[in-house]
N, C-alpha and C. Protein backbone atom coordinates (compact mmCIF):
# COMPACT_ATOMS: atom_id res chain seq x y z
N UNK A 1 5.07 16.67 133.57
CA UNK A 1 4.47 17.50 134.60
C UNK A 1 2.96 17.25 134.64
N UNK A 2 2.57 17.01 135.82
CA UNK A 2 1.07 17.05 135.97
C UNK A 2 -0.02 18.47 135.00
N UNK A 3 -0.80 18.24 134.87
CA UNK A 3 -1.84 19.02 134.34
C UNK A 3 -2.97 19.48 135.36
N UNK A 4 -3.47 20.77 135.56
CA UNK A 4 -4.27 21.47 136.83
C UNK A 4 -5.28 22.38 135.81
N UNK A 5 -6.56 21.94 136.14
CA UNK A 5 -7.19 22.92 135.89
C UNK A 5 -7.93 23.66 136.98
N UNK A 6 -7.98 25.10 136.63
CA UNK A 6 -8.80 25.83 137.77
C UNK A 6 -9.96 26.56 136.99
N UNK A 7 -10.87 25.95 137.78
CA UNK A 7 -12.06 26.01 137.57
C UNK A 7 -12.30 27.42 138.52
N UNK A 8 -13.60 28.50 138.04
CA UNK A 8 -14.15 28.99 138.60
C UNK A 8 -15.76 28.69 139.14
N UNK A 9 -15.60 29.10 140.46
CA UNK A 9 -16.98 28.61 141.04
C UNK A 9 -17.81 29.78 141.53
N UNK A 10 -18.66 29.90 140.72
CA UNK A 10 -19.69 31.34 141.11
C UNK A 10 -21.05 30.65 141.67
N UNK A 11 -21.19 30.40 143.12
CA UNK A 11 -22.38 30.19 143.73
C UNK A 11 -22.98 28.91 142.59
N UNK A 12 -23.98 28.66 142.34
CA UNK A 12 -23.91 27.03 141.91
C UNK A 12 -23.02 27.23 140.57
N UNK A 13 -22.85 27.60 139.74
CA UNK A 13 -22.25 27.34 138.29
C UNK A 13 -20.88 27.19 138.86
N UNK A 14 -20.19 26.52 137.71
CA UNK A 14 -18.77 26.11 137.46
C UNK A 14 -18.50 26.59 136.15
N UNK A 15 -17.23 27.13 136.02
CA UNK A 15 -16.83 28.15 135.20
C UNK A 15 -16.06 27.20 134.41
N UNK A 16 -15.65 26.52 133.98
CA UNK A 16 -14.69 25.11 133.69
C UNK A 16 -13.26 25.68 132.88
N UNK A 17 -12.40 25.35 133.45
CA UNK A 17 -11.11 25.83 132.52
C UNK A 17 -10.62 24.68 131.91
N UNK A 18 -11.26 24.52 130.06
CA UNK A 18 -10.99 23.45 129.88
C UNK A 18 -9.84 23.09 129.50
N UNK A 19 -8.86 24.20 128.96
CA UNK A 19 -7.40 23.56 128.57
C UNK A 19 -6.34 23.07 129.44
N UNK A 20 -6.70 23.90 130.86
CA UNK A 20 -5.43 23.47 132.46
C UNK A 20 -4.52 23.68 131.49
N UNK A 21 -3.58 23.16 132.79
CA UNK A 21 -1.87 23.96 132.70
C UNK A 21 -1.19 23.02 133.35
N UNK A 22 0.15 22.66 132.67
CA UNK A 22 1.24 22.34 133.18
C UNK A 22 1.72 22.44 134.35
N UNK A 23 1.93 22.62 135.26
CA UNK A 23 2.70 22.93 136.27
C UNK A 23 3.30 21.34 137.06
N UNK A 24 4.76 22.38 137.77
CA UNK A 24 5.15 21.08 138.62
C UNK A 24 4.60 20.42 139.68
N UNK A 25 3.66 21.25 139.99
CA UNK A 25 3.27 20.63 141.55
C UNK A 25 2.15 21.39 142.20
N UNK A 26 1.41 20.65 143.25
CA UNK A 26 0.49 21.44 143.78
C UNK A 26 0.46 22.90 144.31
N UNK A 27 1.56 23.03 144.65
CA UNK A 27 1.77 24.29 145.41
C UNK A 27 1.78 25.30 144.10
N UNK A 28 2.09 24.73 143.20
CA UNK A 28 2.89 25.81 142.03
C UNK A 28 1.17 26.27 141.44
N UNK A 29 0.47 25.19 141.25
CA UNK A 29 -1.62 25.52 140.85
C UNK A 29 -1.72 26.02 141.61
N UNK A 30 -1.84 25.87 143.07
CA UNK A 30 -1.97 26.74 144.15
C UNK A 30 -1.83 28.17 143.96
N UNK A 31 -0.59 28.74 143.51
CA UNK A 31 -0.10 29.85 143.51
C UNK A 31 -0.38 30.27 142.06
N UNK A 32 -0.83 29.48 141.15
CA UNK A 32 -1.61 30.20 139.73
C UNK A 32 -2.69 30.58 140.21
N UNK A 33 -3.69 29.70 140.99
CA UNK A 33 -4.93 30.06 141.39
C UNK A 33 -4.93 31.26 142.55
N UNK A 34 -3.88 31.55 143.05
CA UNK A 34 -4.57 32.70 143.88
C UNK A 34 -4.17 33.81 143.06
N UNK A 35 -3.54 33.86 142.37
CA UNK A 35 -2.74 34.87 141.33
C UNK A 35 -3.86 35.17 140.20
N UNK A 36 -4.63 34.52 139.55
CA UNK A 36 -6.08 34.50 139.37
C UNK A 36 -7.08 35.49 139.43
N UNK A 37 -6.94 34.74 140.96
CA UNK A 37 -8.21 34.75 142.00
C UNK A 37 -7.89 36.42 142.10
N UNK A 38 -6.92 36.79 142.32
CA UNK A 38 -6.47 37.93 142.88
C UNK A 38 -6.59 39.14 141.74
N UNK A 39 -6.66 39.06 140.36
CA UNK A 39 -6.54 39.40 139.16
C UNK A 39 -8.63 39.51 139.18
N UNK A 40 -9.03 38.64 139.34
CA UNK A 40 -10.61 38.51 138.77
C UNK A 40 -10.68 39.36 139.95
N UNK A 41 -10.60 38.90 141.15
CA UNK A 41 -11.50 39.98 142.29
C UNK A 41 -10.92 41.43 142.34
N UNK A 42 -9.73 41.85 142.07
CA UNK A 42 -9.35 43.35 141.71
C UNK A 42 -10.36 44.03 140.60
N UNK A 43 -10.64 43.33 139.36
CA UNK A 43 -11.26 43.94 138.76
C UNK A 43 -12.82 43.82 138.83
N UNK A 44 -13.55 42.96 140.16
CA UNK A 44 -14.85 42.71 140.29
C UNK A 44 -15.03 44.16 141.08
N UNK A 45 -13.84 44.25 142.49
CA UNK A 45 -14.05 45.22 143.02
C UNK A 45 -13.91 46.89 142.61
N UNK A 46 -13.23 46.88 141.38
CA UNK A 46 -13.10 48.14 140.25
C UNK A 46 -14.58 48.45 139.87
N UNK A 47 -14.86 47.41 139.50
CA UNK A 47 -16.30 47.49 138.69
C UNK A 47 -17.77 47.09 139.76
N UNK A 48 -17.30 47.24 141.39
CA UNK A 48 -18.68 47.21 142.11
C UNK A 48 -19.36 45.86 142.44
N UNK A 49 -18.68 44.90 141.01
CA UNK A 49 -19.23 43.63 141.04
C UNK A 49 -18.87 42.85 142.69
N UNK A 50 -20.02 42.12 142.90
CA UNK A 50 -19.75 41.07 143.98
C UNK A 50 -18.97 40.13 143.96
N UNK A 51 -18.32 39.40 144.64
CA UNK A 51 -17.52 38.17 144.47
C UNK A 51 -17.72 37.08 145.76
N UNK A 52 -18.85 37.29 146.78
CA UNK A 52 -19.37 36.44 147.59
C UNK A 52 -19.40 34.80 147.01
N UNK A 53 -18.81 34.46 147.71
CA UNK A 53 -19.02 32.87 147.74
C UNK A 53 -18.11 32.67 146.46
N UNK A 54 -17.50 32.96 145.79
CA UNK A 54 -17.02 32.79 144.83
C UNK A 54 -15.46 32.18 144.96
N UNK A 55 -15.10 31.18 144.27
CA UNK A 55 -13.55 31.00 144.46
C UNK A 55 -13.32 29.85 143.21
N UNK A 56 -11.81 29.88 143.13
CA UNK A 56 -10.50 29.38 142.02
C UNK A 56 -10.95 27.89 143.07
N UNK A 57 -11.41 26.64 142.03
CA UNK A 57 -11.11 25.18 142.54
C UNK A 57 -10.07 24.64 141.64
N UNK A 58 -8.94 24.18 142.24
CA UNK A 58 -7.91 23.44 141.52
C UNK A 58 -8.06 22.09 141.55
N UNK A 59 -7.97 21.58 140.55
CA UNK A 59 -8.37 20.30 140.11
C UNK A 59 -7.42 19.33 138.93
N UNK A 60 -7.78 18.36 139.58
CA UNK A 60 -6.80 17.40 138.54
C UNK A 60 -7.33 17.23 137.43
N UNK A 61 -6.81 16.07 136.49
CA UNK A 61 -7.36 15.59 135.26
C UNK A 61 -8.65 14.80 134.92
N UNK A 62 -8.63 14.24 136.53
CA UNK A 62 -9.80 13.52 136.57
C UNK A 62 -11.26 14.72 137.37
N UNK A 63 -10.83 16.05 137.63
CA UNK A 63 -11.88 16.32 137.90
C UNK A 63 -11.94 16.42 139.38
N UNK A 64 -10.80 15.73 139.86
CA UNK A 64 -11.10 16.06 141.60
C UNK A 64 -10.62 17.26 141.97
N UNK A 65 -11.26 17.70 142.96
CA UNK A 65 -10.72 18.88 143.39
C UNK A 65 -9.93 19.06 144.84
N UNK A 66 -8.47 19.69 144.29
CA UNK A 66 -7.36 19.32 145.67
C UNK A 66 -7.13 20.63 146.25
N UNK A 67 -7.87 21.72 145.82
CA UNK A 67 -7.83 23.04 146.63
C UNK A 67 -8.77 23.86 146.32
N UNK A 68 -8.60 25.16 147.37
CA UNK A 68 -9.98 25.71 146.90
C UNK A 68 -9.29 26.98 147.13
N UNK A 69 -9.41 28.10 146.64
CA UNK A 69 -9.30 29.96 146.64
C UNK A 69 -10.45 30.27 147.07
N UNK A 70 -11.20 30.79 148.46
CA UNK A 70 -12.02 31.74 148.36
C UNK A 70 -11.74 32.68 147.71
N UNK A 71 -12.32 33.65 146.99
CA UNK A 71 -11.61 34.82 146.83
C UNK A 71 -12.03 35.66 148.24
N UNK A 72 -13.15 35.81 148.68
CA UNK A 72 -12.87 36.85 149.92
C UNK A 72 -11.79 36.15 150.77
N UNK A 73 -11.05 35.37 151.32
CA UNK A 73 -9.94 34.53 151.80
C UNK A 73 -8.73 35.60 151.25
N UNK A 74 -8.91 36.51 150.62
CA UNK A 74 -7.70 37.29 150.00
C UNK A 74 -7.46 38.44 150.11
N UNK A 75 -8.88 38.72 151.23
CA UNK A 75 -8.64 40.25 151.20
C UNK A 75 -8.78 40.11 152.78
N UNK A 76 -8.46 39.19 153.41
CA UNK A 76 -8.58 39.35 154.92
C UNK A 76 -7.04 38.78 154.91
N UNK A 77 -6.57 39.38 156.67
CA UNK A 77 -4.85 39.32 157.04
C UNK A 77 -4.95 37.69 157.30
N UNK A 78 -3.95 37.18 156.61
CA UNK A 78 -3.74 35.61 157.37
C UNK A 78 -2.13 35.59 157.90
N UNK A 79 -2.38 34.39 159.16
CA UNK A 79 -0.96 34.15 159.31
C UNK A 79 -0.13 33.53 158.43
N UNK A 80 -0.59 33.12 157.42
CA UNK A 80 -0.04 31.85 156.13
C UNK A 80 0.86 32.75 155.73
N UNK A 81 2.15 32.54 154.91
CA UNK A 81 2.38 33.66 153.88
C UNK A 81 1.86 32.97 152.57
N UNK A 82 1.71 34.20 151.31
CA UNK A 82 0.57 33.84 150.53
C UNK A 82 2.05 33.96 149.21
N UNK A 83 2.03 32.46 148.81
CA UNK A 83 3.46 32.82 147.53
C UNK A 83 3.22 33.75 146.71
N UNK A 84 4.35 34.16 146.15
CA UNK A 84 4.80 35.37 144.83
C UNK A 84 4.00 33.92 143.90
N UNK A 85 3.40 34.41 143.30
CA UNK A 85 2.84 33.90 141.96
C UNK A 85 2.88 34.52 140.77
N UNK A 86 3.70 34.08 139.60
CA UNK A 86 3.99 34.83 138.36
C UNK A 86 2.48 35.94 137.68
N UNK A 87 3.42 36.96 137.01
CA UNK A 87 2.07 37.95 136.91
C UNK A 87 2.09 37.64 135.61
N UNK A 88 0.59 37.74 135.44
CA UNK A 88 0.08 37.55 134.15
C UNK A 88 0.52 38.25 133.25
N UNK A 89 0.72 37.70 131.76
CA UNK A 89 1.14 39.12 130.93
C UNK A 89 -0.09 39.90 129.89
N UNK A 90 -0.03 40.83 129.63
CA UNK A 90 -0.95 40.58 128.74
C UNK A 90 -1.63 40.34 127.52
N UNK A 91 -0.06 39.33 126.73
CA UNK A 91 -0.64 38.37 126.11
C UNK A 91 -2.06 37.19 126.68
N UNK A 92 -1.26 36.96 128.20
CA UNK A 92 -2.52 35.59 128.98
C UNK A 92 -3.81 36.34 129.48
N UNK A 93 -3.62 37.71 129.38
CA UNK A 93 -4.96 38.34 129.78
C UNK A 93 -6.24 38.60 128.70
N UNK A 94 -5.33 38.79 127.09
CA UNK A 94 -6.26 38.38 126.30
C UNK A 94 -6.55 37.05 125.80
N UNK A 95 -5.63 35.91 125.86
CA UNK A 95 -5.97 34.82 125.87
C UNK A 95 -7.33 34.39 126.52
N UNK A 96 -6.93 34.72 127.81
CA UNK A 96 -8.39 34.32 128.70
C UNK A 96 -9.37 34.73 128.24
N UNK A 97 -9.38 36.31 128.23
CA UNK A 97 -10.42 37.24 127.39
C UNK A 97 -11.22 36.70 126.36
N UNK A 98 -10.62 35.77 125.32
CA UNK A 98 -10.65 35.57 124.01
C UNK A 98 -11.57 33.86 124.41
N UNK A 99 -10.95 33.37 125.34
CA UNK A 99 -11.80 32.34 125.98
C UNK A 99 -12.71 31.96 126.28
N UNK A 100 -12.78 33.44 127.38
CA UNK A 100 -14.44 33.51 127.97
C UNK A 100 -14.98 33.47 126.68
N UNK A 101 -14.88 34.52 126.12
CA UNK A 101 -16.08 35.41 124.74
C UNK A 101 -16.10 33.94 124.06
N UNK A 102 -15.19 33.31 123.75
CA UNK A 102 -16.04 31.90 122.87
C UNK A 102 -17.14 30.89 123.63
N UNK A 103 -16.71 30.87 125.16
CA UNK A 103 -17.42 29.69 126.32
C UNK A 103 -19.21 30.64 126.13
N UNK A 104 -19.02 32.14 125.65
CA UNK A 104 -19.85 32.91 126.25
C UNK A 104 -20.96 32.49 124.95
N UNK A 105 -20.14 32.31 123.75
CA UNK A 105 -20.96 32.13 122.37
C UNK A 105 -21.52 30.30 122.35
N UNK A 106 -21.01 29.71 123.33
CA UNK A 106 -21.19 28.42 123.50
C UNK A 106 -22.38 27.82 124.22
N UNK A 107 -22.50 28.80 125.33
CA UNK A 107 -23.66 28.43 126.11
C UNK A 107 -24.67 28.98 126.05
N UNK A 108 -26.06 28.28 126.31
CA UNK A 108 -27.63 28.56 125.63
C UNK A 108 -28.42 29.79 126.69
N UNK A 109 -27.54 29.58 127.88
CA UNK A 109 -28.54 30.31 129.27
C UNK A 109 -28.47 31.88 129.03
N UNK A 110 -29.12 32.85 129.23
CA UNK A 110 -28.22 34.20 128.89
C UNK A 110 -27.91 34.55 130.26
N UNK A 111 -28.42 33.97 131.70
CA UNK A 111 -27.46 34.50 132.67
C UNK A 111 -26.21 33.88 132.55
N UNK A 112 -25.52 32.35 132.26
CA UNK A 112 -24.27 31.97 131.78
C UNK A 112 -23.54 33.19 130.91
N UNK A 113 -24.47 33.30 130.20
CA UNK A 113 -23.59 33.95 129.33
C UNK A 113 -23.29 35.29 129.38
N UNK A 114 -24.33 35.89 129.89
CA UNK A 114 -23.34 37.31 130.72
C UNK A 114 -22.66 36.99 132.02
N UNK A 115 -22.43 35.94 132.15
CA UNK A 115 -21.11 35.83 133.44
C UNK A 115 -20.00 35.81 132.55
N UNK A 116 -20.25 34.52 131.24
CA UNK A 116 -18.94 34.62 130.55
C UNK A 116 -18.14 35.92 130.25
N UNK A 117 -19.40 36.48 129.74
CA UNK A 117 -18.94 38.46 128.60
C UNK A 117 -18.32 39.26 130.25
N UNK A 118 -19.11 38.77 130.86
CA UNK A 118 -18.21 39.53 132.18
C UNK A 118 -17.11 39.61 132.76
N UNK A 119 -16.69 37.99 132.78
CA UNK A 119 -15.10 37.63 132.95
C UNK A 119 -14.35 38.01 131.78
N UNK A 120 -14.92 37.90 130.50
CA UNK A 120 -13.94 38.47 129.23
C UNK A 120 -14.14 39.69 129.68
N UNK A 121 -15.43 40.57 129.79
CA UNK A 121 -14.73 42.04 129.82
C UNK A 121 -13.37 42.65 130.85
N UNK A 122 -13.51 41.43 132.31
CA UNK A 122 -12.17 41.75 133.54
C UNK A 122 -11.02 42.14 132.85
N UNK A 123 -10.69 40.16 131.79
CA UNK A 123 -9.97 39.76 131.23
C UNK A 123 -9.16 40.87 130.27
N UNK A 124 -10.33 41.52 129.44
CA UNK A 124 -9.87 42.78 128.70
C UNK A 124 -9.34 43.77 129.18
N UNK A 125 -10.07 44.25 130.62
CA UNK A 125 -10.02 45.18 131.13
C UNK A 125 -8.66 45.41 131.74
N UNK A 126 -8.24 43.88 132.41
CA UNK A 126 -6.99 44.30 132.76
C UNK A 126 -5.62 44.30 131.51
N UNK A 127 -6.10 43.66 130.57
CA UNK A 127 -4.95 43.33 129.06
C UNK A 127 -4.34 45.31 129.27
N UNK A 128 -6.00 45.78 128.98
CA UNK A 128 -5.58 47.14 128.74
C UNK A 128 -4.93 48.12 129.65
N UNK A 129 -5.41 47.56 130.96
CA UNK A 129 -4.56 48.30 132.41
C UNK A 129 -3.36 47.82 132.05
N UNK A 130 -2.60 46.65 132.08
CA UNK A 130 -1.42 46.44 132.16
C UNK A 130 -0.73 46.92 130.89
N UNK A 131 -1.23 47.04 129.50
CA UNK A 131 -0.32 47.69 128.28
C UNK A 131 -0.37 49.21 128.45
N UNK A 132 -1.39 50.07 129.22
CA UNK A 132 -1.04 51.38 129.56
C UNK A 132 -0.06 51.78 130.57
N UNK A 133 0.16 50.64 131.47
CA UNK A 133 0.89 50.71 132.94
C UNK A 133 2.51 50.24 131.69
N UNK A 134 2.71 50.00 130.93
CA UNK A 134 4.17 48.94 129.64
C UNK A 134 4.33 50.68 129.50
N UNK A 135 2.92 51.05 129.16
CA UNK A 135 3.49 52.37 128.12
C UNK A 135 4.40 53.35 128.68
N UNK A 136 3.64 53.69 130.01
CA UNK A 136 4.00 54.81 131.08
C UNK A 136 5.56 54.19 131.53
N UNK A 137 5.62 53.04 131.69
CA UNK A 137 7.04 52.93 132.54
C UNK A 137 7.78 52.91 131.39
N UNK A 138 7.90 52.80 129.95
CA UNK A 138 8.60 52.86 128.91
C UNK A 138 8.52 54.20 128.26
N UNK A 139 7.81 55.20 128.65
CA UNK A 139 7.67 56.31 128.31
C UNK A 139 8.31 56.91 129.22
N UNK A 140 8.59 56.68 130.86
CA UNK A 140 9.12 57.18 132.08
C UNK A 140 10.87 56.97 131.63
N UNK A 141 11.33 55.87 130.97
CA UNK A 141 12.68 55.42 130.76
C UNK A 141 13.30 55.84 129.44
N UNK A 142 12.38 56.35 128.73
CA UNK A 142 13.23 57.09 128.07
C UNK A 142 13.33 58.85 127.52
């Protein structure tokens, strides 16, 4: 299976996702990246944060880039339909989490690096929305 990384693009910086992912096919990155996209800008707009100009670039191995996510592209009606894309669990929400916070201990700039602590805090933020949302529906069932 091909390998896709999606990169985040915040106005000039590039967010780099260096491990990518497996997937079968373009459409299938496609639909990780808006699934993402859709995950980071829920919790930008929770927290007030902006997300102008900002979007998920999917990219090959070599670095080219074969799609792009605005994220504002996601909150306006399109005629497209937009695929079911698998939901994160939140094991992959602290993964990421755990990601940023190292990219964040990596880089020298301190505006870089409170973008990183920022995407780890989303990252966290939603780990913990989704294991309280596990609790309630497992607390509702029995």
């Amino acid at each position: 299976m091909p390998k896709f990384f999606l990169h985040i693009r915040r106005g000039d910086e590039l967010i780099e996702d260096v491990d990518g992912e497996e997937l079968p096919d373009l459409d299938s990155a496609r639909s990780e990246a808006i699934a993402s996209a859709r995950e980071i800008l829920s919790e930008r707009i929770k927290s007030s944060a902006t997300a102008d100009g900002d979007q998920v670039e999917v990219c090959d191995e070599s670095g080219k880039v074969l799609a792009t996510v605005p994220f504002l592209s996601l909150l306006k009606p399109s005629n497209e339909p937009v695929p079911n894309a698998p939901e994160k669990t939140v094991a992959d929400c602290r993964c990421n989490a755990a990601k940023c916070r190292k990219r964040a201990e990596e880089v020298m700039d301190t505006e870089s690096k409170a973008h990183w602590q920022e995407i780890a805090a989303d990252w966290e933020y939603l780990a913990t929305a989704k294991e309280s949302s596990q609790r309630k529906a497992n607390d509702h069932h029995h």
